[in-house]
C-alpha atoms as a PDB file:
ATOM      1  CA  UNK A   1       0.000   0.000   0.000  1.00  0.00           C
ATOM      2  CA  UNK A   2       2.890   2.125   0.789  1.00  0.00           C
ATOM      3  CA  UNK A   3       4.709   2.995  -2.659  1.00  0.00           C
ATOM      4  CA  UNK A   4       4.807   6.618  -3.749  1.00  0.00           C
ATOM      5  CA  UNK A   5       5.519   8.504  -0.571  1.00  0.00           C
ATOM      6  CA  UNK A   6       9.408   6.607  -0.150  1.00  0.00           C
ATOM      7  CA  UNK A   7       9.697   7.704  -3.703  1.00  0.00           C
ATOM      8  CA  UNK A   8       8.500  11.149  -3.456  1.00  0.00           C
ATOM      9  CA  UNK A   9      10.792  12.108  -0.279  1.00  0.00           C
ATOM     10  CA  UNK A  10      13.828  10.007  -2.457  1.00  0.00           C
ATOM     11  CA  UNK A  11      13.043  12.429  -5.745  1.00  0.00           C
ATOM     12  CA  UNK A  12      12.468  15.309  -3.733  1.00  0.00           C
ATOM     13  CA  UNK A  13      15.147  15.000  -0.938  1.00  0.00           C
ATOM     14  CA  UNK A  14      15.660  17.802   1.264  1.00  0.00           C
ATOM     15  CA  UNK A  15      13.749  20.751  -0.930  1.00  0.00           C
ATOM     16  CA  UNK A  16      10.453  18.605  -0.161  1.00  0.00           C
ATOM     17  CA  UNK A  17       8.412  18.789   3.085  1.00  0.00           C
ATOM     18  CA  UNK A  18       5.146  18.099   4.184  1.00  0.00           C
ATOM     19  CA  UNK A  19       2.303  19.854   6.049  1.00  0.00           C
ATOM     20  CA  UNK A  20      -0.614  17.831   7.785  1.00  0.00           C
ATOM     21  CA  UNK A  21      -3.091  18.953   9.700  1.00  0.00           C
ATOM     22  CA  UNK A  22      -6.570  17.168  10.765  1.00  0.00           C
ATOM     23  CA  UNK A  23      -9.297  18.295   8.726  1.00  0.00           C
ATOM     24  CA  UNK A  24     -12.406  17.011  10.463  1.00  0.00           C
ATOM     25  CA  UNK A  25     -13.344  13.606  11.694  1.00  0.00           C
ATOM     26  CA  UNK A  26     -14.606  11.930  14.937  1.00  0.00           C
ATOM     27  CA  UNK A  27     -12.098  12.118  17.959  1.00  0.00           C
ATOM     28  CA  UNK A  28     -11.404   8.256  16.829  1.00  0.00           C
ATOM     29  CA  UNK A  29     -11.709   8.266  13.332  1.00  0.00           C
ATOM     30  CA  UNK A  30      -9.873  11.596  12.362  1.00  0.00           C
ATOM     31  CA  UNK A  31      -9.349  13.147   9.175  1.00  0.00           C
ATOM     32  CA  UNK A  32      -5.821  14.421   8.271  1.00  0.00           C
ATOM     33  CA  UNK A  33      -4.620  16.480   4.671  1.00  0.00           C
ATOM     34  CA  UNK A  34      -1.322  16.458   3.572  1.00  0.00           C
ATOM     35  CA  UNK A  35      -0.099  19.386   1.392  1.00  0.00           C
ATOM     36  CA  UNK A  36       3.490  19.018  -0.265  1.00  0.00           C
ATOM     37  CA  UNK A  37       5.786  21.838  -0.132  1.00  0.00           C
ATOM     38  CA  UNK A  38       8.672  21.575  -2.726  1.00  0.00           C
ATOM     39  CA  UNK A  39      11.510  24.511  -2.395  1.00  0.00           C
ATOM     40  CA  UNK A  40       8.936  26.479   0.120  1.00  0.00           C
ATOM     41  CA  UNK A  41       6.282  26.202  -2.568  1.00  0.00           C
ATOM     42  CA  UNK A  42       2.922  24.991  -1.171  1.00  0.00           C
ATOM     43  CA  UNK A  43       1.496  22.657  -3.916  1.00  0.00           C
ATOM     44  CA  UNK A  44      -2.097  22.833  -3.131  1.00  0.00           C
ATOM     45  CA  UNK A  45      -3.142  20.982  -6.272  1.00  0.00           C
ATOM     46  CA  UNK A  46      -1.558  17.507  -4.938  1.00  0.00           C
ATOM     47  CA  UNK A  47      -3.330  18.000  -1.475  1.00  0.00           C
ATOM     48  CA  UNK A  48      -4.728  15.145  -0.366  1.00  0.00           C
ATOM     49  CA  UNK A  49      -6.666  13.496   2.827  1.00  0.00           C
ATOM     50  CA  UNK A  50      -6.466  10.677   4.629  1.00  0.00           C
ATOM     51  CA  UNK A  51      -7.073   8.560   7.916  1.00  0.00           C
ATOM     52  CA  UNK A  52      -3.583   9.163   9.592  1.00  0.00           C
ATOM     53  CA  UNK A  53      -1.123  11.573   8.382  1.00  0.00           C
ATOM     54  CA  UNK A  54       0.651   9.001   6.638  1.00  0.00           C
ATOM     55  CA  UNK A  55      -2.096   7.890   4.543  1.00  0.00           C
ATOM     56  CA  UNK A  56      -2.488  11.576   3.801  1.00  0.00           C
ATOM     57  CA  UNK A  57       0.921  11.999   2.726  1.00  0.00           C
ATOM     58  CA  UNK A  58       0.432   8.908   0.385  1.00  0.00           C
ATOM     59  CA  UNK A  59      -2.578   9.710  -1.077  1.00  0.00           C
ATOM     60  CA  UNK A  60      -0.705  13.126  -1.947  1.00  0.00           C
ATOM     61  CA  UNK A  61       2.533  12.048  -3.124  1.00  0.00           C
ATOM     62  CA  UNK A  62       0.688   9.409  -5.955  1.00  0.00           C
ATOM     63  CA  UNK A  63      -1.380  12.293  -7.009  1.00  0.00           C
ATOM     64  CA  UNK A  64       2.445  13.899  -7.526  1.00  0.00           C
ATOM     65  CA  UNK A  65       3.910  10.858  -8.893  1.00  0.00           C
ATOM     66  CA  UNK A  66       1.227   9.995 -11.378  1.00  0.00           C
ATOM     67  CA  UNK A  67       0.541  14.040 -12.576  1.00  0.00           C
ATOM     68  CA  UNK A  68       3.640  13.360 -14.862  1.00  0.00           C
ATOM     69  CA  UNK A  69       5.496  16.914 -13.460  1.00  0.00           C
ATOM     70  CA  UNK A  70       8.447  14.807 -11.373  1.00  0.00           C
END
């Protein structure tokens, strides 16, 4: 299940960070979004949600990795 976001962090090294924050949700079944930030850049058209910050990040970084643009 895990497959883009090792990738993504490889391409993008250093000049590629994350924010997550929690969206909405119940207090046990929270919603987080993940919104890559390449060179300080926030790339709000890869921003993605998920149920744990990891899944959030993943669901972003395969929109990334599948737009074509890295």
């Amino acid at each position: 299940m895990w497959g883009y976001l090792p990738q993504l962090n490889q391409w993008g090294g250093t000049a590629l960070n994350w924010e997550t924050e929690r969206v909405g949700g119940k207090d046990h079944i929270p919603i987080f979004k993940a919104i890559p930030v390449y060179h300080g850049e926030r790339l709000e058209v890869f921003a993605a949600q998920g149920e744990s910050k990891k899944a959030a990040k993943e669901n972003a970084a395969a929109l990334m990795a599948q737009s074509g643009h890295c």
